[in-house]
PDB file of N, CA and C in Angstrom:
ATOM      1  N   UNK A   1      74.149 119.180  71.599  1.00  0.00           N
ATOM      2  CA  UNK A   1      74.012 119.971  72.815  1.00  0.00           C
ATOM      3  C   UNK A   1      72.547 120.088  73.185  1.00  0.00           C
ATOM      4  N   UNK A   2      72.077 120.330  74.271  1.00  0.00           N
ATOM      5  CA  UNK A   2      71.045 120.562  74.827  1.00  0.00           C
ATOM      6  C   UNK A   2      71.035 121.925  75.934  1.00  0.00           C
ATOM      7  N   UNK A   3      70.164 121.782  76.315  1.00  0.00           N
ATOM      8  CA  UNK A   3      69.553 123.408  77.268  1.00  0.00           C
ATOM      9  C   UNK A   3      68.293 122.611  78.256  1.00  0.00           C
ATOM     10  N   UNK A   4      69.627 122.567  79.694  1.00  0.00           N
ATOM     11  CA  UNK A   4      68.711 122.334  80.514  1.00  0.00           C
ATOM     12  C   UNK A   4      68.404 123.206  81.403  1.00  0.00           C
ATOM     13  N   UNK A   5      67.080 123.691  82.443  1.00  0.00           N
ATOM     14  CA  UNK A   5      66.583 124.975  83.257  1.00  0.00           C
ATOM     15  C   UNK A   5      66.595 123.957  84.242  1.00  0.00           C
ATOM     16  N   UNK A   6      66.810 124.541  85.373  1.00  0.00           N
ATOM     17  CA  UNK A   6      66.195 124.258  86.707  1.00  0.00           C
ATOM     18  C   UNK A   6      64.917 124.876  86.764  1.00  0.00           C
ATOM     19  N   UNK A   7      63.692 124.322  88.119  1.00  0.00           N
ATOM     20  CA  UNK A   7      62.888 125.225  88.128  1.00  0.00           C
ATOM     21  C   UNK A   7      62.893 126.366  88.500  1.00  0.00           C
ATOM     22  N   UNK A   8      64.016 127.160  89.510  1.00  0.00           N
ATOM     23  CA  UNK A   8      64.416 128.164  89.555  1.00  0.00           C
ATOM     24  C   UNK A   8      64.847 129.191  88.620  1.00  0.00           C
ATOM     25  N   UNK A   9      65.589 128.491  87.471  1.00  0.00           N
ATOM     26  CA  UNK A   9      65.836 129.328  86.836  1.00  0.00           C
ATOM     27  C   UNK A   9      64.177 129.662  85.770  1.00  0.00           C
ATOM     28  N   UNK A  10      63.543 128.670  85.269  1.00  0.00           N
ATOM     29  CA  UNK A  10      62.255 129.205  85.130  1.00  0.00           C
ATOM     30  C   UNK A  10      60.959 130.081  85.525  1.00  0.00           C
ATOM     31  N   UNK A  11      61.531 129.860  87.073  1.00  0.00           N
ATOM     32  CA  UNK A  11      61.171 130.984  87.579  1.00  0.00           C
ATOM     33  C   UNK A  11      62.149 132.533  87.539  1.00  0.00           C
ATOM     34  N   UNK A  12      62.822 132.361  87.268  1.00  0.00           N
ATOM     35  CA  UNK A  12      63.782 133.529  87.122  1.00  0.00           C
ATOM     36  C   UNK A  12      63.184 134.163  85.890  1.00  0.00           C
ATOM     37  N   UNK A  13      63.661 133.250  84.801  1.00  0.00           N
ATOM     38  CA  UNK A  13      62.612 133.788  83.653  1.00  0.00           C
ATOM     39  C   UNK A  13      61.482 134.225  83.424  1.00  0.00           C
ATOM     40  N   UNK A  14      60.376 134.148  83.969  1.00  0.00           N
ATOM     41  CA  UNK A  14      59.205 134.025  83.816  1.00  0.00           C
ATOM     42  C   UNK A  14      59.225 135.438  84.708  1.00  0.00           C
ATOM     43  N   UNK A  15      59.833 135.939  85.727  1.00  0.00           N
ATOM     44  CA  UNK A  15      59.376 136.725  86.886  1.00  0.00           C
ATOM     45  C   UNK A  15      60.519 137.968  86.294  1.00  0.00           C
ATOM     46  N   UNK A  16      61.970 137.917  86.123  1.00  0.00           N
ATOM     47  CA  UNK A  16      63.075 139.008  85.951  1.00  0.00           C
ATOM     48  C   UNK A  16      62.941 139.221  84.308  1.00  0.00           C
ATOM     49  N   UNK A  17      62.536 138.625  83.778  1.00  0.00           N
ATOM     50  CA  UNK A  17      62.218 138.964  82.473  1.00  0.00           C
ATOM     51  C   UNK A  17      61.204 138.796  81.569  1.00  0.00           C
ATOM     52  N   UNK A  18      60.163 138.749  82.668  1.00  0.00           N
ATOM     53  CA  UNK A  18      58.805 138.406  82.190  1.00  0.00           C
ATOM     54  C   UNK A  18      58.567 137.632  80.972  1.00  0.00           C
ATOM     55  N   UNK A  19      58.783 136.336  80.983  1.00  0.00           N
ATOM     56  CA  UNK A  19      58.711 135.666  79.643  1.00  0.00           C
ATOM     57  C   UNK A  19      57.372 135.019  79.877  1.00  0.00           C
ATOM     58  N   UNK A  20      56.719 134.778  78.859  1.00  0.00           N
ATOM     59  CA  UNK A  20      55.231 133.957  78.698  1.00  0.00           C
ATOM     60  C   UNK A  20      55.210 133.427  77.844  1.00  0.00           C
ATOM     61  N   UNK A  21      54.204 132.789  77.489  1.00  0.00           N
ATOM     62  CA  UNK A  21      53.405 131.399  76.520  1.00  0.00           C
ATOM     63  C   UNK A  21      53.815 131.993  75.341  1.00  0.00           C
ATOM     64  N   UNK A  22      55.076 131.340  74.245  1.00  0.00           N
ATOM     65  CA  UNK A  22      54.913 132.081  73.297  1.00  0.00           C
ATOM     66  C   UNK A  22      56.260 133.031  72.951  1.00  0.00           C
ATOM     67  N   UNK A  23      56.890 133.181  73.985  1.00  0.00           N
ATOM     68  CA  UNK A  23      58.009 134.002  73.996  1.00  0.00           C
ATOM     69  C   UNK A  23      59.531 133.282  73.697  1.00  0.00           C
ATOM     70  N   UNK A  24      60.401 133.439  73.009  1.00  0.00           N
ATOM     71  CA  UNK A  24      61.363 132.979  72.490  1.00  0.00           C
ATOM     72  C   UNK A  24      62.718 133.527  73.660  1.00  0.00           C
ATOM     73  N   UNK A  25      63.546 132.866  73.887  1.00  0.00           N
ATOM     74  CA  UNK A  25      64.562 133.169  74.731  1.00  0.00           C
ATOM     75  C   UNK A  25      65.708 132.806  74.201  1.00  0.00           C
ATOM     76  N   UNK A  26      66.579 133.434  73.428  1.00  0.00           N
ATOM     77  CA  UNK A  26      68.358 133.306  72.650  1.00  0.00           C
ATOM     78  C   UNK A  26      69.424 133.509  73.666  1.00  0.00           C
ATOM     79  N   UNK A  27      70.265 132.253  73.810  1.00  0.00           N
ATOM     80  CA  UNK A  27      71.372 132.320  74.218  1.00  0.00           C
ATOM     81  C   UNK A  27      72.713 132.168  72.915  1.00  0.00           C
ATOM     82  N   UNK A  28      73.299 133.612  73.312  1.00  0.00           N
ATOM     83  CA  UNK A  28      74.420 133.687  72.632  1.00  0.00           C
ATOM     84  C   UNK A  28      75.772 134.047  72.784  1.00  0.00           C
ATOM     85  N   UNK A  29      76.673 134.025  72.393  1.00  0.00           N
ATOM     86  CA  UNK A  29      78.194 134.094  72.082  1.00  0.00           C
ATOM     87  C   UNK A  29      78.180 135.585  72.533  1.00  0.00           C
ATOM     88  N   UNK A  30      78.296 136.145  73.359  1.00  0.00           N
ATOM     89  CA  UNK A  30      78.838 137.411  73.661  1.00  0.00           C
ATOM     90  C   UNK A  30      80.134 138.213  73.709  1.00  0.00           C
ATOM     91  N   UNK A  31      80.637 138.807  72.957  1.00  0.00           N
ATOM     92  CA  UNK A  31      81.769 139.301  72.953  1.00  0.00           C
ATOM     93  C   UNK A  31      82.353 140.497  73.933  1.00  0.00           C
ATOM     94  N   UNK A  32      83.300 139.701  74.820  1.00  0.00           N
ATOM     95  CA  UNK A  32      83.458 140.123  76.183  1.00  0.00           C
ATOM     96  C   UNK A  32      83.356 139.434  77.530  1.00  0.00           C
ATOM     97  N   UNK A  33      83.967 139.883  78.314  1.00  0.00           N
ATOM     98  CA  UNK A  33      83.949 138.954  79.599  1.00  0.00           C
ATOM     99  C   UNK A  33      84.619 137.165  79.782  1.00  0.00           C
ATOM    100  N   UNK A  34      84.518 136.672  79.954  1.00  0.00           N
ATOM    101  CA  UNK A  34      85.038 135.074  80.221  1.00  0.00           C
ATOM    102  C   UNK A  34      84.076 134.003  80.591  1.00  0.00           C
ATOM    103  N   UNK A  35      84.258 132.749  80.027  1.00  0.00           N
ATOM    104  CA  UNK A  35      83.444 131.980  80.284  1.00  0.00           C
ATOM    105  C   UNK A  35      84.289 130.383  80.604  1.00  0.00           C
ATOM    106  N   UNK A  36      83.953 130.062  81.276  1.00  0.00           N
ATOM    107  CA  UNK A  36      84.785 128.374  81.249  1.00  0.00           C
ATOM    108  C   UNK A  36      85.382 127.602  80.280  1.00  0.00           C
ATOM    109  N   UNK A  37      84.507 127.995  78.852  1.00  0.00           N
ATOM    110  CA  UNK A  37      84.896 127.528  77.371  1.00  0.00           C
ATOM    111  C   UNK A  37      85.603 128.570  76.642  1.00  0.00           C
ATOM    112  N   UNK A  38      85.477 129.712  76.732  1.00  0.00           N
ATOM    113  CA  UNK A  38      86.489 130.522  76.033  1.00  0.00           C
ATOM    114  C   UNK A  38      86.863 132.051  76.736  1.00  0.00           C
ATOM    115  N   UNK A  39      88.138 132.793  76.733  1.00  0.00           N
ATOM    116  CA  UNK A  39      88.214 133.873  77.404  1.00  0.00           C
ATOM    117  C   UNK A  39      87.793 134.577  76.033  1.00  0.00           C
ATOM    118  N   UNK A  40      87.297 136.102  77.193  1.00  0.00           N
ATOM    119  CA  UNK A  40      86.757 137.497  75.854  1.00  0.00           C
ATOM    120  C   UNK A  40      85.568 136.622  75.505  1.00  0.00           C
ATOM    121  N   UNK A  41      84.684 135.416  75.884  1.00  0.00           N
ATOM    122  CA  UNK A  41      83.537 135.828  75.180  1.00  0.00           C
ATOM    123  C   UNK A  41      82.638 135.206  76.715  1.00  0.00           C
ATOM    124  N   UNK A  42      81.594 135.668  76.592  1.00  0.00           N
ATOM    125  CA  UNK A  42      80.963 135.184  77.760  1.00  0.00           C
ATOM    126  C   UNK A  42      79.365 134.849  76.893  1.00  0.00           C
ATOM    127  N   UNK A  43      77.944 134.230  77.984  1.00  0.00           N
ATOM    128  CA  UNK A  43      76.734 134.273  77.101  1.00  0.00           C
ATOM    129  C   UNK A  43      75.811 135.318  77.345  1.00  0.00           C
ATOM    130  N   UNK A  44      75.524 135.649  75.921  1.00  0.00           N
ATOM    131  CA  UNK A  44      74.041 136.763  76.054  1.00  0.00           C
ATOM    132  C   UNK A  44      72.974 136.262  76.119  1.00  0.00           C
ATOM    133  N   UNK A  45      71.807 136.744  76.846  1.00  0.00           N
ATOM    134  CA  UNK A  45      70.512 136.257  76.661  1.00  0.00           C
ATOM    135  C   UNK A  45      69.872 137.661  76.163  1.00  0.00           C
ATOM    136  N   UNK A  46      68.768 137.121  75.194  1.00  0.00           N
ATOM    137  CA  UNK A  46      67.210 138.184  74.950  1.00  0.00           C
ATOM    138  C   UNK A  46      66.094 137.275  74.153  1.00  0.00           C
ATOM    139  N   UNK A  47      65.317 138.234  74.608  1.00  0.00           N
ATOM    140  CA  UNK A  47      64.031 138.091  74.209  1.00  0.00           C
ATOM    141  C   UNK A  47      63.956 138.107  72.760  1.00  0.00           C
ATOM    142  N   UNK A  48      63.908 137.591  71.808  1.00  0.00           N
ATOM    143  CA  UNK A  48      64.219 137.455  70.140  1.00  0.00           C
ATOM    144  C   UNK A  48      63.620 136.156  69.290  1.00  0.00           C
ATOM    145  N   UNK A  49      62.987 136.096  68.482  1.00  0.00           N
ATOM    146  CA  UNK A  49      63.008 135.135  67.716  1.00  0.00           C
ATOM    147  C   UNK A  49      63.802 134.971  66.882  1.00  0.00           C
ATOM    148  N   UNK A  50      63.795 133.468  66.779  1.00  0.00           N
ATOM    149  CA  UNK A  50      65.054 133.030  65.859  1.00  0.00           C
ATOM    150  C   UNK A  50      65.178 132.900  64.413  1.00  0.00           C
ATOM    151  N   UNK A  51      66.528 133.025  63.904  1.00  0.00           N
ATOM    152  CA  UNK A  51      66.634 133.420  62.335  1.00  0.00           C
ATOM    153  C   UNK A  51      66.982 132.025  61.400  1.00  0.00           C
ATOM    154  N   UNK A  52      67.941 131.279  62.410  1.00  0.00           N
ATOM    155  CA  UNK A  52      68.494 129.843  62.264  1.00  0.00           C
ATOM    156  C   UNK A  52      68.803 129.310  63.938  1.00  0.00           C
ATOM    157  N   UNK A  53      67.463 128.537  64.157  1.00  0.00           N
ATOM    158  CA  UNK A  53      67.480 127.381  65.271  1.00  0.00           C
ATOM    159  C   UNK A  53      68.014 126.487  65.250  1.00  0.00           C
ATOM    160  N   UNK A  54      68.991 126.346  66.552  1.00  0.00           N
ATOM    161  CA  UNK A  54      69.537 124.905  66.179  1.00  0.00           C
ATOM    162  C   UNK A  54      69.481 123.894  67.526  1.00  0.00           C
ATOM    163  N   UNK A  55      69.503 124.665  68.419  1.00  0.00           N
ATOM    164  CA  UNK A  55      69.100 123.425  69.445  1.00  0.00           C
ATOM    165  C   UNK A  55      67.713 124.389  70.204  1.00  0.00           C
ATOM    166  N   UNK A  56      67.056 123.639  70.958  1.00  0.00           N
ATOM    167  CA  UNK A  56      65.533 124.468  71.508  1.00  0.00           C
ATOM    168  C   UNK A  56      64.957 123.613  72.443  1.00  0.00           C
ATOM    169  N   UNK A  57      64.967 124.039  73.588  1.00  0.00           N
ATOM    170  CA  UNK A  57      63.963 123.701  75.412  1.00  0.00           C
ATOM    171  C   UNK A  57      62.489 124.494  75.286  1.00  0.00           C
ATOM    172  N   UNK A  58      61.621 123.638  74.919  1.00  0.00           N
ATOM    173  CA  UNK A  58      60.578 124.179  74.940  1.00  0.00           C
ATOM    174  C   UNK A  58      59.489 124.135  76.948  1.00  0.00           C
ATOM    175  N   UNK A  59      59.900 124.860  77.718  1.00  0.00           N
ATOM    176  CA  UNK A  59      58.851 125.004  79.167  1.00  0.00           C
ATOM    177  C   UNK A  59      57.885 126.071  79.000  1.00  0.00           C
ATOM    178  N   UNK A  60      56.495 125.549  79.645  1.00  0.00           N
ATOM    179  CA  UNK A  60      55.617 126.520  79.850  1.00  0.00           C
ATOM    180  C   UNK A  60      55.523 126.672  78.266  1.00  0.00           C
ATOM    181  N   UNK A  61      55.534 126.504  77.464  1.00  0.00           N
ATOM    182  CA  UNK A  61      55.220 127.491  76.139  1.00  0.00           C
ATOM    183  C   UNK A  61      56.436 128.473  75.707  1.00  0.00           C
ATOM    184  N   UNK A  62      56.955 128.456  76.321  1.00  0.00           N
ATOM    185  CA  UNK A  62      58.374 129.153  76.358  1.00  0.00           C
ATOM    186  C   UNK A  62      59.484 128.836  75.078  1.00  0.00           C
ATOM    187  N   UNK A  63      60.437 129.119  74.310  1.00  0.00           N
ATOM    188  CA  UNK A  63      61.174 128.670  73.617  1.00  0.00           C
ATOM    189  C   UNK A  63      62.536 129.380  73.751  1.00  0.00           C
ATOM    190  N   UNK A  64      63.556 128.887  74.507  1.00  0.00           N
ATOM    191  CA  UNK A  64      64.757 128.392  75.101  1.00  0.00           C
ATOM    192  C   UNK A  64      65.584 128.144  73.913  1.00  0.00           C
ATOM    193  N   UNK A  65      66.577 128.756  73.337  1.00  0.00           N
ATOM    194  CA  UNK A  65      67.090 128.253  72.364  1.00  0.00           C
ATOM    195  C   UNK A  65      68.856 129.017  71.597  1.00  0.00           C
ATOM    196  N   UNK A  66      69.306 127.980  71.108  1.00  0.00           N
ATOM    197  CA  UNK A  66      70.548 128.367  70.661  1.00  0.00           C
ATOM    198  C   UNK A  66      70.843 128.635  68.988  1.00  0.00           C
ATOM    199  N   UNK A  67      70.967 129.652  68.192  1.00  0.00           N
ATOM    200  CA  UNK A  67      71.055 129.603  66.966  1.00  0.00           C
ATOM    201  C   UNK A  67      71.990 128.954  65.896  1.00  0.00           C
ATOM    202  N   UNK A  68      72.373 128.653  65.044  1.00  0.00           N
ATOM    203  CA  UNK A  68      73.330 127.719  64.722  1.00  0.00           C
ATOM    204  C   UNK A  68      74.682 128.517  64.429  1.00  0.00           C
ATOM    205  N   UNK A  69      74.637 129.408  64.369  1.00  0.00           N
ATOM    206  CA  UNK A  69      75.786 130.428  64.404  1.00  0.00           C
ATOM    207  C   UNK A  69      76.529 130.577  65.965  1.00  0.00           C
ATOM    208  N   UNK A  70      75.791 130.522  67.259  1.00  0.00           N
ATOM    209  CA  UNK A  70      76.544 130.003  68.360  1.00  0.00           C
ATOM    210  C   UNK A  70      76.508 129.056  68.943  1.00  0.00           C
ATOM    211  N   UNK A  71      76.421 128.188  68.185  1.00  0.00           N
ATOM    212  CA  UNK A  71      76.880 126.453  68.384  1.00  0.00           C
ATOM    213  C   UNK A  71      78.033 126.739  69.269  1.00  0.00           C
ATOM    214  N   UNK A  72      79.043 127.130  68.133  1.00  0.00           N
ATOM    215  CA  UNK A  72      80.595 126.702  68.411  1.00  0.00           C
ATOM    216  C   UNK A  72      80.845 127.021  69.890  1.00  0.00           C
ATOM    217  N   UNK A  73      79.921 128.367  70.523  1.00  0.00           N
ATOM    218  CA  UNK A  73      80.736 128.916  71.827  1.00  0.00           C
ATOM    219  C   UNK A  73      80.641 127.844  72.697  1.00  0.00           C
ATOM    220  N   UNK A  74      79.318 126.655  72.517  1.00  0.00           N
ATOM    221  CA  UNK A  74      79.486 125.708  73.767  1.00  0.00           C
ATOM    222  C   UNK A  74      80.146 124.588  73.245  1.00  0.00           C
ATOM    223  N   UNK A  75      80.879 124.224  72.217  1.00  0.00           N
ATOM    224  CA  UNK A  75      82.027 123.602  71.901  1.00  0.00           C
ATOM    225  C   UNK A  75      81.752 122.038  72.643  1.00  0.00           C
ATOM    226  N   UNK A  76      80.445 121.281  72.133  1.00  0.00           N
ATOM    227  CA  UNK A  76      80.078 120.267  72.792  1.00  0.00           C
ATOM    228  C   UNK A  76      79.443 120.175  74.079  1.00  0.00           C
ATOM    229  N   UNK A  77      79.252 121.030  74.800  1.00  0.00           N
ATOM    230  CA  UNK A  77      78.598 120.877  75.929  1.00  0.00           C
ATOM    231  C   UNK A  77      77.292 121.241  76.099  1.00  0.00           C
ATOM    232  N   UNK A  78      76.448 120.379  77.218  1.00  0.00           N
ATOM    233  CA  UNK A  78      75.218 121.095  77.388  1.00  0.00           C
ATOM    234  C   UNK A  78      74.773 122.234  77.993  1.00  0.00           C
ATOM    235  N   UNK A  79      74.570 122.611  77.471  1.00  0.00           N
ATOM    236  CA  UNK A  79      73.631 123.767  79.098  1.00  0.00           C
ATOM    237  C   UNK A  79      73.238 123.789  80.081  1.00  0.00           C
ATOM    238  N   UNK A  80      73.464 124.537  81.402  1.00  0.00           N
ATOM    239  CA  UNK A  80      73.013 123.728  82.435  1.00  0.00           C
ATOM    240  C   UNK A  80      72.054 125.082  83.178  1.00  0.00           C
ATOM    241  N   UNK A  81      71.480 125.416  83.232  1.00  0.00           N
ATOM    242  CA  UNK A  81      70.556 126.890  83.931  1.00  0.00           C
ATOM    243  C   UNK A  81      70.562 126.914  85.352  1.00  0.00           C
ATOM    244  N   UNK A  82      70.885 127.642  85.980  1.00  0.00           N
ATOM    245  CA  UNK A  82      70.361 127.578  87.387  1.00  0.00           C
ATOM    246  C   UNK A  82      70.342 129.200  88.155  1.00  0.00           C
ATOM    247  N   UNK A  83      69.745 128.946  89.362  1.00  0.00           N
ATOM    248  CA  UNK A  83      70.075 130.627  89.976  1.00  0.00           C
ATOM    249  C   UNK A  83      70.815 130.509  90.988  1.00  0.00           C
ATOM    250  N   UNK A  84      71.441 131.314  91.025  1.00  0.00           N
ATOM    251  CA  UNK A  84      72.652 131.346  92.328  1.00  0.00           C
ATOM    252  C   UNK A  84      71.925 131.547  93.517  1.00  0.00           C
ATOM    253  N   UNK A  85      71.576 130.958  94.710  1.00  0.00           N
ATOM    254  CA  UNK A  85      70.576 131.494  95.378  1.00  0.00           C
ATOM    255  C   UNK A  85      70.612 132.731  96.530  1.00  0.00           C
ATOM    256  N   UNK A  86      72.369 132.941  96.552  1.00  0.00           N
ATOM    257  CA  UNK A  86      73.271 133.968  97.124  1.00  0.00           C
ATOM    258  C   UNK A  86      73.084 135.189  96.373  1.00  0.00           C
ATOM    259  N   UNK A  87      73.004 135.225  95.317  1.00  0.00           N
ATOM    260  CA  UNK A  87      72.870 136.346  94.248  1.00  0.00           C
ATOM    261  C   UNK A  87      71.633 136.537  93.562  1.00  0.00           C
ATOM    262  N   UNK A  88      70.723 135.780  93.395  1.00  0.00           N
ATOM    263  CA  UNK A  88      69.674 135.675  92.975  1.00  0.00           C
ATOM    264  C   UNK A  88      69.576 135.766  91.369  1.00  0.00           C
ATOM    265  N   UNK A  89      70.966 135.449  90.961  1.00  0.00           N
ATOM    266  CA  UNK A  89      71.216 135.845  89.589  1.00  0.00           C
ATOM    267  C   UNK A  89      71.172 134.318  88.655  1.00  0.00           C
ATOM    268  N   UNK A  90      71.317 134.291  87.508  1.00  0.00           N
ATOM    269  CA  UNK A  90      71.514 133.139  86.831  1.00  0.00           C
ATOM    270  C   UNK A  90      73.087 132.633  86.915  1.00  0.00           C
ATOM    271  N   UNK A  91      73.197 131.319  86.875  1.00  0.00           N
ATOM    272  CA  UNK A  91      74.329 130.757  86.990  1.00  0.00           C
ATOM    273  C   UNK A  91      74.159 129.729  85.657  1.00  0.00           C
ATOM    274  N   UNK A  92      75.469 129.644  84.937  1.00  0.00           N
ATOM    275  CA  UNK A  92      75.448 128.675  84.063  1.00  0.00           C
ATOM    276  C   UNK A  92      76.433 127.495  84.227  1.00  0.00           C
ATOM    277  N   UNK A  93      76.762 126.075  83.679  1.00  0.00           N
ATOM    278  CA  UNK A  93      77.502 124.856  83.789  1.00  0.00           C
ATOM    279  C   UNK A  93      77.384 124.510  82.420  1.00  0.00           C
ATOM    280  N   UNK A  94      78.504 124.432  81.795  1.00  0.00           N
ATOM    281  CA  UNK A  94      78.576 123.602  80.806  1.00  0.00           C
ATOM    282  C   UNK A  94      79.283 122.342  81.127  1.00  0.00           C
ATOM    283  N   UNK A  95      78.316 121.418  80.763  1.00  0.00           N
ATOM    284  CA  UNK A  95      78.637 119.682  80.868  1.00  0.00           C
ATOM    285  C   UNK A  95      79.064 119.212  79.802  1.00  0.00           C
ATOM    286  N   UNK A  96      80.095 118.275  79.654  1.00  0.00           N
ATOM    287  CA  UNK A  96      80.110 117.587  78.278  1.00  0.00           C
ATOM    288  C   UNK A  96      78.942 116.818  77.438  1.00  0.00           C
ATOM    289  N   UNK A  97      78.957 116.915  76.686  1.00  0.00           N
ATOM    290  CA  UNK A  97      77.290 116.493  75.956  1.00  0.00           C
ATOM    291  C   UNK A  97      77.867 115.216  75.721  1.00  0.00           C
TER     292      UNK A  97
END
């Protein structure tokens, strides 16, 4: 799997959650809500360094990344980042890897 950003969504990051040179960004398995790959779990993001890295988008100095414990939620697919430009919110796509 991989973790791809649009530049929008880097700008999303950088500006709604002030991330900088240096700052670690975890996407994870959230328990709750729905996602295209599984119902009841949807993805979390935070600001966190990681305990066990397993896939990682390094922009800007930035570190983008998935731990190996929520592998499974994207169940082969990549990541896809973007911002909704209606909502101004993040939008995600999982692609087959």
């Amino acid at each position: 799997m991989n973790i791809h950003l649009s530049e929008l969504a880097i700008q999303w990051f950088e500006e709604d959650m002030e991330v900088a040179a240096g700052d670690y960004v975890k996407f994870f398995a959230r328990y709750g809500g729905s996602s295209p790959l599984h119902e009841g779990f949807s993805i979390g993001i935070t600001k966190e360094e990681p305990d066990e890295l397993a896939v990682e988008t390094i922009v800007n100095d930035v570190h983008y990344y998935v731990e190996e414990r929520d592998v499974w939620f994207f169940d082969g697919h990549d990541l896809h980042i973007d911002v909704d430009t209606s909502t101004k919110e993040l939008s995600f796509d999982y692609q087959v890897a």
